[in-house]
PDB file of N, CA and C in Angstrom:
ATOM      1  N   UNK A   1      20.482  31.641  36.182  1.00  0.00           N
ATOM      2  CA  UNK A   1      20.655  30.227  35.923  1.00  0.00           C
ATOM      3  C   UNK A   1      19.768  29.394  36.850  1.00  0.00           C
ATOM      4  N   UNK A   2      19.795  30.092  37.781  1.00  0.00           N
ATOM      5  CA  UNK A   2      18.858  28.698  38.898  1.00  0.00           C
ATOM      6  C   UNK A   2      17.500  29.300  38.296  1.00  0.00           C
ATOM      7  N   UNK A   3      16.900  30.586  38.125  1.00  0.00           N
ATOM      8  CA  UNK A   3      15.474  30.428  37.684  1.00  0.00           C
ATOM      9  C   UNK A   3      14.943  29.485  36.572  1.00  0.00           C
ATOM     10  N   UNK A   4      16.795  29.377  35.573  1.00  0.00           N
ATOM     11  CA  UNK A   4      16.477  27.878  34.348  1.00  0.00           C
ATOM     12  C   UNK A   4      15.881  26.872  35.028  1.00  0.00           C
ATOM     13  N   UNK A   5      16.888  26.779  35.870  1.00  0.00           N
ATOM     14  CA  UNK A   5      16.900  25.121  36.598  1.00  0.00           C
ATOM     15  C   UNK A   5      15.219  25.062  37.592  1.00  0.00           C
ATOM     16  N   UNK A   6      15.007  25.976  37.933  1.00  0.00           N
ATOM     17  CA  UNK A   6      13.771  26.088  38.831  1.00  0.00           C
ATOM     18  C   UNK A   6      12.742  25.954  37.752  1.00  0.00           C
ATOM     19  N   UNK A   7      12.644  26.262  36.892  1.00  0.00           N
ATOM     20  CA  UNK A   7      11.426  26.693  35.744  1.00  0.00           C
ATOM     21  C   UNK A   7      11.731  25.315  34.888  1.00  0.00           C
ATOM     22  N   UNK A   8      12.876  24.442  34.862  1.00  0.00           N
ATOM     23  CA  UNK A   8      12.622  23.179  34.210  1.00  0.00           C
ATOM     24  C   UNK A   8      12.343  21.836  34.796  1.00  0.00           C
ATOM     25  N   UNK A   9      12.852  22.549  36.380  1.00  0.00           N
ATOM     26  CA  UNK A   9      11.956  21.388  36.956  1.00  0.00           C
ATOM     27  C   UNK A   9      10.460  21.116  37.023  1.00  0.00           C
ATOM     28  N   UNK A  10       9.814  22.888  36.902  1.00  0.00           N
ATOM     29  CA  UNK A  10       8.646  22.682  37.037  1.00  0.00           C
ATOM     30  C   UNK A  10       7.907  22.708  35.953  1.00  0.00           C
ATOM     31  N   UNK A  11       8.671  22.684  34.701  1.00  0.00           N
ATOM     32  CA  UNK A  11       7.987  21.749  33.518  1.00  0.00           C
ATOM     33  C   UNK A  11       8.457  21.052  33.166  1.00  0.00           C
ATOM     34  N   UNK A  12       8.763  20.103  33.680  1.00  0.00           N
ATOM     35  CA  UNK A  12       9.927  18.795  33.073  1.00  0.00           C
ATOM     36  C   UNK A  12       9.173  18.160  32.013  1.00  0.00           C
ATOM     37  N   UNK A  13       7.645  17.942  32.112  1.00  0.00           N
ATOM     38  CA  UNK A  13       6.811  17.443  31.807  1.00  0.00           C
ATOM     39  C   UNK A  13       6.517  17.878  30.413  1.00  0.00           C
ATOM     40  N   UNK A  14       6.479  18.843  30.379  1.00  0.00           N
ATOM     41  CA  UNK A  14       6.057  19.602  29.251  1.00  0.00           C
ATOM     42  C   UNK A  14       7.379  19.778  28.198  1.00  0.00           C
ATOM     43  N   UNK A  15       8.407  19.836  28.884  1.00  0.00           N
ATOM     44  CA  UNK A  15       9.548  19.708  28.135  1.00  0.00           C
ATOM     45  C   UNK A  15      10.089  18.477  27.673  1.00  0.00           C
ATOM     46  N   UNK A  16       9.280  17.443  28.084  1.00  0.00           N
ATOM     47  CA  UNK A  16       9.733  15.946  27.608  1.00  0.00           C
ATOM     48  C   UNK A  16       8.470  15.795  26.406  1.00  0.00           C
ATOM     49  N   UNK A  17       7.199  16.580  26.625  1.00  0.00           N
ATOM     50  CA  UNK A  17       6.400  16.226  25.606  1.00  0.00           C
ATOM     51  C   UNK A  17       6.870  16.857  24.211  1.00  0.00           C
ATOM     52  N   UNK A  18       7.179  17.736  24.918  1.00  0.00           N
ATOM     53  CA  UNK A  18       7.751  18.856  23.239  1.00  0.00           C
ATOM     54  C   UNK A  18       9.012  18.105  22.615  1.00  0.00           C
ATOM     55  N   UNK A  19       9.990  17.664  23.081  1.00  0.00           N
ATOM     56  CA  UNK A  19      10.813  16.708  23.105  1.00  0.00           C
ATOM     57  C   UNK A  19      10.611  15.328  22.128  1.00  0.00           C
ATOM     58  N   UNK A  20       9.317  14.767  22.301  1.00  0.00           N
ATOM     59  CA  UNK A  20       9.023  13.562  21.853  1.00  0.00           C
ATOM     60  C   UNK A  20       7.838  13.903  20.820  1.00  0.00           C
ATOM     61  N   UNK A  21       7.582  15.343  20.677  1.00  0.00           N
ATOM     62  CA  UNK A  21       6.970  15.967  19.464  1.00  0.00           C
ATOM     63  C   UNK A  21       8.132  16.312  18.383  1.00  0.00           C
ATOM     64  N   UNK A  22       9.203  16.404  18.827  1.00  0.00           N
ATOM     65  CA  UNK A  22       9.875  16.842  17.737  1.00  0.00           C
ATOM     66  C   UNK A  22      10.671  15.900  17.272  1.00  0.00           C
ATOM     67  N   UNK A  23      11.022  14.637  17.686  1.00  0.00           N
ATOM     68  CA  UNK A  23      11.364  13.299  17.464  1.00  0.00           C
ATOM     69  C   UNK A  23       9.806  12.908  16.815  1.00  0.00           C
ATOM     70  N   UNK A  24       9.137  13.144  17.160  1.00  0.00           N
ATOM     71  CA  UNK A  24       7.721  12.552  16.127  1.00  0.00           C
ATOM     72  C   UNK A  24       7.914  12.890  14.317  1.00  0.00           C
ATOM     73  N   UNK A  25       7.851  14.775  14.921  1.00  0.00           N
ATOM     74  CA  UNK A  25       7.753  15.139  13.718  1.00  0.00           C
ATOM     75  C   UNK A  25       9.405  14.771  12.921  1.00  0.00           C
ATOM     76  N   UNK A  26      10.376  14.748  13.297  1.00  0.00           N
ATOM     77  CA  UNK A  26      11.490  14.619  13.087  1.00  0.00           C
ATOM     78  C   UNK A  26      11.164  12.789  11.621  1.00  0.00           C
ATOM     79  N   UNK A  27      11.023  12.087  12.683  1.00  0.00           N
ATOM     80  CA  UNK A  27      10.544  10.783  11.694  1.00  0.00           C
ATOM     81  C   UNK A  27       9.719  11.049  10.989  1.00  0.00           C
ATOM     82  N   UNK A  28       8.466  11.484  10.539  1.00  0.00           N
ATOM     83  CA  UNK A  28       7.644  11.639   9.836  1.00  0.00           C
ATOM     84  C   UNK A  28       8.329  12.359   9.112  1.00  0.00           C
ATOM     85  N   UNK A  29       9.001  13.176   8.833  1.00  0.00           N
ATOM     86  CA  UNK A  29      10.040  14.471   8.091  1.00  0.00           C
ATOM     87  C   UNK A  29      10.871  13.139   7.117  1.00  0.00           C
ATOM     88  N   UNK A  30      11.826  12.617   7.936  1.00  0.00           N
ATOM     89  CA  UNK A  30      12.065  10.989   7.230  1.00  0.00           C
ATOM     90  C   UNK A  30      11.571  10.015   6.227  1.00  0.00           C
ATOM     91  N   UNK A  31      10.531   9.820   6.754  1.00  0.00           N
ATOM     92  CA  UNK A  31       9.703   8.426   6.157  1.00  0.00           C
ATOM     93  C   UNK A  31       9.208   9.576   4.835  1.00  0.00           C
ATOM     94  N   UNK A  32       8.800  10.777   5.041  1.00  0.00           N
ATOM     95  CA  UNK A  32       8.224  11.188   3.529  1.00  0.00           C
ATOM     96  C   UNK A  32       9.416  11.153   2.708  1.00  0.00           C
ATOM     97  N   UNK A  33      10.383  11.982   3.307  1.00  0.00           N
ATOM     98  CA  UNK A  33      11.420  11.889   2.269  1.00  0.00           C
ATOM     99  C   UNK A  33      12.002  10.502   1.943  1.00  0.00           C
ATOM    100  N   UNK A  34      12.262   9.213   2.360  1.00  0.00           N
ATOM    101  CA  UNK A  34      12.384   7.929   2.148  1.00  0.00           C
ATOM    102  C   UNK A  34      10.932   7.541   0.884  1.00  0.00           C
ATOM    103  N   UNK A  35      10.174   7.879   1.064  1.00  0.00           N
ATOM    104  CA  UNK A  35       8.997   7.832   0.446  1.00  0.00           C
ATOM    105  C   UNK A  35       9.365   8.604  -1.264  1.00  0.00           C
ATOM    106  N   UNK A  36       9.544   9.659  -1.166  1.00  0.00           N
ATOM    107  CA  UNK A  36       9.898  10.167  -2.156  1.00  0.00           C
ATOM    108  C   UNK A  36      10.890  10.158  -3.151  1.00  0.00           C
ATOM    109  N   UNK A  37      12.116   9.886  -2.228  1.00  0.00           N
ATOM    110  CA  UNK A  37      13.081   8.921  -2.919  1.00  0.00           C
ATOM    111  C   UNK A  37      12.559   7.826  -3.561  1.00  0.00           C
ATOM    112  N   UNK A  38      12.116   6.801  -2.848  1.00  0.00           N
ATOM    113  CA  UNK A  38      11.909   5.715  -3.665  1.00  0.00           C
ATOM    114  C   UNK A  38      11.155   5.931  -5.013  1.00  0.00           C
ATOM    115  N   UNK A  39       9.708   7.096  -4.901  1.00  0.00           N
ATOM    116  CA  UNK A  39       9.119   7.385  -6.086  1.00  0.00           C
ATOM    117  C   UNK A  39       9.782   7.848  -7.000  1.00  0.00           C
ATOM    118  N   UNK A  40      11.005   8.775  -6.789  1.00  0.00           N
ATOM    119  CA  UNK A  40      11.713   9.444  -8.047  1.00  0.00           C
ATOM    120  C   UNK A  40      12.485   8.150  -8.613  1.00  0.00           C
ATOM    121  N   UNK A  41      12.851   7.530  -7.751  1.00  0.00           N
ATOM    122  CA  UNK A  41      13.772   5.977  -8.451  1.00  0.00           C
ATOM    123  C   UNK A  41      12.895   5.274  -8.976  1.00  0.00           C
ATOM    124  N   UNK A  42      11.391   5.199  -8.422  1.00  0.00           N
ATOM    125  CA  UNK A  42      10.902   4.005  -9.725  1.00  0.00           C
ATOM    126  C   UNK A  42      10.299   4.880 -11.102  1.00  0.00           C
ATOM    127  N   UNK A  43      10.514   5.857 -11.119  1.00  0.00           N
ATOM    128  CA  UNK A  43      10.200   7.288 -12.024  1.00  0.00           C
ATOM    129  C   UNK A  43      11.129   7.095 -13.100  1.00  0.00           C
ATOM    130  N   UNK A  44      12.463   7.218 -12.517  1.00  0.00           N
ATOM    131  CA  UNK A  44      13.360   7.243 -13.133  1.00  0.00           C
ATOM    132  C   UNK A  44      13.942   6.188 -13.859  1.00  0.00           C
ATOM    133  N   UNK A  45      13.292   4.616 -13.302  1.00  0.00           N
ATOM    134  CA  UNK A  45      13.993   3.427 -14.170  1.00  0.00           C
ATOM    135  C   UNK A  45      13.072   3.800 -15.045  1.00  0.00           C
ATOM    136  N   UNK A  46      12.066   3.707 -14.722  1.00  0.00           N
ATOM    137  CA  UNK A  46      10.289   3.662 -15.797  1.00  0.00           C
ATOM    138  C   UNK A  46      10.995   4.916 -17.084  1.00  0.00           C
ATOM    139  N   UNK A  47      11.815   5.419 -16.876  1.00  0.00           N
ATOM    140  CA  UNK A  47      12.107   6.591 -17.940  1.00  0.00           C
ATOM    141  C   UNK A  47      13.249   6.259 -18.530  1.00  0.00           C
ATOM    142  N   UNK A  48      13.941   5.366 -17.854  1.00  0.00           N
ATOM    143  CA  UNK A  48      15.193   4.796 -18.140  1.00  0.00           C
ATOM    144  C   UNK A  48      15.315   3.670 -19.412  1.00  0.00           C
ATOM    145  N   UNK A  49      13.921   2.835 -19.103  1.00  0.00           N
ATOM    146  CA  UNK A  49      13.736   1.847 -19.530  1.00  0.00           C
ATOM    147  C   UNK A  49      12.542   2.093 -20.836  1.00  0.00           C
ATOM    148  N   UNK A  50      11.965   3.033 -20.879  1.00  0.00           N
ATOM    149  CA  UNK A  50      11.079   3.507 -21.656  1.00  0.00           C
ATOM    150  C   UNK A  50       9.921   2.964 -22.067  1.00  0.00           C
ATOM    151  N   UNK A  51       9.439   3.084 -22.792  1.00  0.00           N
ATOM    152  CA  UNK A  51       7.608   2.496 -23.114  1.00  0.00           C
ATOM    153  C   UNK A  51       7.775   1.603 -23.488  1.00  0.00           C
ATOM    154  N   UNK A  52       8.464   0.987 -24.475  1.00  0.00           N
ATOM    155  CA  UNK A  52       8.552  -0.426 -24.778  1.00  0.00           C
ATOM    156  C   UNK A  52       8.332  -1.223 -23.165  1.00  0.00           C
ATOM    157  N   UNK A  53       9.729  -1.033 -22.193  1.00  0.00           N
ATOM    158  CA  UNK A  53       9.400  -2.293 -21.591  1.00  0.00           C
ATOM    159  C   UNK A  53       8.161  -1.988 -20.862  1.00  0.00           C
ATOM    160  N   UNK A  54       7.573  -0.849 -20.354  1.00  0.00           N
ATOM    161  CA  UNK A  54       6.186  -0.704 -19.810  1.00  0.00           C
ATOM    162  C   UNK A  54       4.898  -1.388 -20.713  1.00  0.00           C
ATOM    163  N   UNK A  55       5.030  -1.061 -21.828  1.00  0.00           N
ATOM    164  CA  UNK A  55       4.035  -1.387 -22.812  1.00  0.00           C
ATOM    165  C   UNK A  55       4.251  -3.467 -22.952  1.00  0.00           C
ATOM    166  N   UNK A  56       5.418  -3.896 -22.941  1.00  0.00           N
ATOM    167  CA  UNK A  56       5.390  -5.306 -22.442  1.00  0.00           C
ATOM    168  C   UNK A  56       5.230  -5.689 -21.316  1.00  0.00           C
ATOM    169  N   UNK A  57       5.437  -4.966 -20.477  1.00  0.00           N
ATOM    170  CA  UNK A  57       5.181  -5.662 -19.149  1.00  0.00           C
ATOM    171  C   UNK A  57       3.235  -5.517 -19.175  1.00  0.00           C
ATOM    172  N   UNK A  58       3.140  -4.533 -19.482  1.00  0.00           N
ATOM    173  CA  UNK A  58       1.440  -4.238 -19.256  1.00  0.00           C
ATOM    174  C   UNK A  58       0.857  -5.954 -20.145  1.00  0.00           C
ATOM    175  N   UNK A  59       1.039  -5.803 -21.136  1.00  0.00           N
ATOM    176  CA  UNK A  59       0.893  -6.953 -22.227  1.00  0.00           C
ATOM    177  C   UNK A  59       0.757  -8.476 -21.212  1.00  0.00           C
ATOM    178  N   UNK A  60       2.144  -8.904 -20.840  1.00  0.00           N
ATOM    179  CA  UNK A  60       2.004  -9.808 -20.133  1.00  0.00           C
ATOM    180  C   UNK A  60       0.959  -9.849 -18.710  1.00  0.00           C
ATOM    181  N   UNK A  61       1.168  -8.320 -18.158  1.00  0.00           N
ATOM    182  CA  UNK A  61      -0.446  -8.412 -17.106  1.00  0.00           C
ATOM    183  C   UNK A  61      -1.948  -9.041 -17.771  1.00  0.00           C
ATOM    184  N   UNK A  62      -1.805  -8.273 -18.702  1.00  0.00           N
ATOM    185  CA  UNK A  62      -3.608  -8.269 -19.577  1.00  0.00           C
ATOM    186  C   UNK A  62      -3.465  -9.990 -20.172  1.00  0.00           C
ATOM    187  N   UNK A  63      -2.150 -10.201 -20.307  1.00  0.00           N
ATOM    188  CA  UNK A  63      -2.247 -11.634 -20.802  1.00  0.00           C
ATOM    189  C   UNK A  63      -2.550 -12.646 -19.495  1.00  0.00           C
ATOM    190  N   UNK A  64      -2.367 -12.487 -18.609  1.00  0.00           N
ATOM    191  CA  UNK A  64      -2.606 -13.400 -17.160  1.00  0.00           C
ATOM    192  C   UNK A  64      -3.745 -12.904 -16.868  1.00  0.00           C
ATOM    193  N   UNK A  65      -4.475 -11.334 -17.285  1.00  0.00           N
ATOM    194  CA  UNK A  65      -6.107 -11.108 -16.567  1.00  0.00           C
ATOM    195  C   UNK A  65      -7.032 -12.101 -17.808  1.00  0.00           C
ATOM    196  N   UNK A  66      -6.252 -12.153 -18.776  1.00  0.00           N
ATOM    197  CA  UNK A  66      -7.232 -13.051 -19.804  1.00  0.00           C
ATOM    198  C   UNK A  66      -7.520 -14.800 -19.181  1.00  0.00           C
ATOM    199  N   UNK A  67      -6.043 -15.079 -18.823  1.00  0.00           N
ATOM    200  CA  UNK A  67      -5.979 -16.653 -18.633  1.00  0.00           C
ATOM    201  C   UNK A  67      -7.217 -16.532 -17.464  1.00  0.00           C
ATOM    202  N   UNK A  68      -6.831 -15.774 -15.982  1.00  0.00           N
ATOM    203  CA  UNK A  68      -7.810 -15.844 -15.292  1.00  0.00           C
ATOM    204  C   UNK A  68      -9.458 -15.552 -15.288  1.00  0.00           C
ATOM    205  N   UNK A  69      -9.492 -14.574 -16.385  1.00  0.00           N
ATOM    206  CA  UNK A  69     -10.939 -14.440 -16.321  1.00  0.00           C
ATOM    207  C   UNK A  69     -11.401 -15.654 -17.195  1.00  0.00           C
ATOM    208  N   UNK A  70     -10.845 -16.391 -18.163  1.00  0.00           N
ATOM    209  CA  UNK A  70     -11.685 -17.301 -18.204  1.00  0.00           C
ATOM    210  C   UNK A  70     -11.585 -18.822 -17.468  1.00  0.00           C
ATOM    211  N   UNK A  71     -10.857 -18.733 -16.623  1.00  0.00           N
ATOM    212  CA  UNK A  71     -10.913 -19.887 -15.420  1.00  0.00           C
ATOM    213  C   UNK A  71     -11.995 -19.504 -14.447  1.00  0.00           C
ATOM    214  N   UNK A  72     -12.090 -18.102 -14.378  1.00  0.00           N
ATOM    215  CA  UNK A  72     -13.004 -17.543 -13.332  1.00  0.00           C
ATOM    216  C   UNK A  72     -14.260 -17.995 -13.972  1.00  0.00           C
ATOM    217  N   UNK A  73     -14.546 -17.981 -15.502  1.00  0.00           N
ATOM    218  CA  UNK A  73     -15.902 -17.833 -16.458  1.00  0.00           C
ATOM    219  C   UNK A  73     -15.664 -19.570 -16.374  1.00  0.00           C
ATOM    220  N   UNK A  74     -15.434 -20.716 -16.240  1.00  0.00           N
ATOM    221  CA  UNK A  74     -15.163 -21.852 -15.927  1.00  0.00           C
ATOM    222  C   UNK A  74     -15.770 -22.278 -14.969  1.00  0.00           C
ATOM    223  N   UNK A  75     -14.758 -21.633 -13.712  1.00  0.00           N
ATOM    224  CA  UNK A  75     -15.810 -22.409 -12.242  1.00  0.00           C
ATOM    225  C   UNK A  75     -17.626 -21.938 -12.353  1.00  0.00           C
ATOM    226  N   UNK A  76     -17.011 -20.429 -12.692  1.00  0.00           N
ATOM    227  CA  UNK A  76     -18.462 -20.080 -12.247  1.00  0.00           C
ATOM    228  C   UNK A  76     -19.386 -21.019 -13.192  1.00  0.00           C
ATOM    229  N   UNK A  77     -19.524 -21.359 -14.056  1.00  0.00           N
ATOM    230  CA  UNK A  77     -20.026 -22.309 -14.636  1.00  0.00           C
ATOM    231  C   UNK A  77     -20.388 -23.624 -14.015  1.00  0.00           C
ATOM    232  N   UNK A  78     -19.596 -24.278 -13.685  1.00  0.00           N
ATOM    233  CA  UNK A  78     -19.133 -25.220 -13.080  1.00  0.00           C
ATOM    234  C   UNK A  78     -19.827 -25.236 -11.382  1.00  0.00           C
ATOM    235  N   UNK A  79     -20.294 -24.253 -10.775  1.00  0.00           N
ATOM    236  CA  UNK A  79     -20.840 -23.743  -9.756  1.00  0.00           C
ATOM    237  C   UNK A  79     -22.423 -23.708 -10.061  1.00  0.00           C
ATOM    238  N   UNK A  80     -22.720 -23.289 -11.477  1.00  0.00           N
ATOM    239  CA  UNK A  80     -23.734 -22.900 -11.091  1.00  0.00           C
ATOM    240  C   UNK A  80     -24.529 -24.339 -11.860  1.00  0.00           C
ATOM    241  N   UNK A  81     -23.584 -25.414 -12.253  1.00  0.00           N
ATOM    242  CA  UNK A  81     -24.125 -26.733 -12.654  1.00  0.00           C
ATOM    243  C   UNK A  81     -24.441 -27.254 -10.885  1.00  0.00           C
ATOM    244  N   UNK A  82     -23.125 -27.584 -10.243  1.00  0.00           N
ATOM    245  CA  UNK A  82     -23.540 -27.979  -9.488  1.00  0.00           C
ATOM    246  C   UNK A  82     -24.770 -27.457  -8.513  1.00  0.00           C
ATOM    247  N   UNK A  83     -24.994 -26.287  -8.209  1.00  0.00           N
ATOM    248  CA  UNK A  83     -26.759 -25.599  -7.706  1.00  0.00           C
ATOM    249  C   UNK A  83     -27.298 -25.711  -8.031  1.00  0.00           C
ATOM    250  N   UNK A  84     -27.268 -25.826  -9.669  1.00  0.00           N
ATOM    251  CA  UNK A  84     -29.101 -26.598 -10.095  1.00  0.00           C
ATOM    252  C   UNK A  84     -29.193 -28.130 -10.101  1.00  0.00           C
ATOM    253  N   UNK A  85     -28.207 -28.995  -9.760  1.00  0.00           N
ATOM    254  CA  UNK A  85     -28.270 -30.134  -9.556  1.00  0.00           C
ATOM    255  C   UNK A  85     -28.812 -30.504  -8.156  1.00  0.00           C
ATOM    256  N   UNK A  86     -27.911 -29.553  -7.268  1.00  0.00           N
ATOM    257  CA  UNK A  86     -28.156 -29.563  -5.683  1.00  0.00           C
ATOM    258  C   UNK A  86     -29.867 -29.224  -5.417  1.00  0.00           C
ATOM    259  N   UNK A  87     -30.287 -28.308  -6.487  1.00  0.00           N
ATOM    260  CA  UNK A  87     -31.524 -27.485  -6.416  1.00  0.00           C
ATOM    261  C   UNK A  87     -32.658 -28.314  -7.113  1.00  0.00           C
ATOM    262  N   UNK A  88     -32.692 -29.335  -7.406  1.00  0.00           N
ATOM    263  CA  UNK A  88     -33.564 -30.210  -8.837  1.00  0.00           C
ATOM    264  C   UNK A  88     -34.878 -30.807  -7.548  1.00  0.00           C
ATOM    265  N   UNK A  89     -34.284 -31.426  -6.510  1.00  0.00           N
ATOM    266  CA  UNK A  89     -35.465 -31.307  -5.914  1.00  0.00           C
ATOM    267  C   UNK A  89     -36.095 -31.098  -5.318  1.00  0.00           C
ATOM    268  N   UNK A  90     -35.537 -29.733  -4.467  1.00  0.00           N
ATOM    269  CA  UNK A  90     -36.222 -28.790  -3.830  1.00  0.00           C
ATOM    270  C   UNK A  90     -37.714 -28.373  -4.617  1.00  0.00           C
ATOM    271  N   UNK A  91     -38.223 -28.355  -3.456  1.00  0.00           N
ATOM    272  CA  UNK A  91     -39.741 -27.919  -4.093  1.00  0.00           C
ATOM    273  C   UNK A  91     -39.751 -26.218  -4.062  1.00  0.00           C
ATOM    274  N   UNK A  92     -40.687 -25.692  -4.901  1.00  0.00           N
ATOM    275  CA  UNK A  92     -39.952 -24.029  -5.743  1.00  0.00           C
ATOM    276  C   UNK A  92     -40.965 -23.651  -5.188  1.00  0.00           C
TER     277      UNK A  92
END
């Protein structure tokens, strides 16, 4: 017993690192499985809820990338009036 006690004093060091390696790996062991949970639950509404509501929800995305791309096709327009106005009498 005292060679324990003698041999942990003289790695205390090493026994606190291994220590705070296995509390490392310990959380990381955690967070995946927290991780994975959550993926099987959004798996599982998405299967719950079936293609319809995926196939509408997608719908309403592509319907807001439409509104924006042509606000985007707007300014840029609108941008490139104002540079050739800004640009009219610069000498070329």
């Amino acid at each position: 017993m005292t060679e324990l006690r003698s041999w942990f004093r003289e790695n205390q060091t090493l026994v606190m690192f291994l220590g705070a390696q296995a509390i490392a790996i310990a959380t990381a062991a955690a967070a995946i499985l927290a991780y994975s949970v959550k993926l099987e639950t959004r798996v599982s509404i998405m299967e719950t809820r079936g293609a319809a509501y995926t196939s509408e929800r997608l719908g309403k995305i592509d319907e807001r990338l439409t509104v924006l791309e042509g606000s985007l096709k707007k300014t840029a327009a609108q941008v490139d009036r104002v540079v050739d106005i800004m640009t009219r009498g610069l000498p070329k």
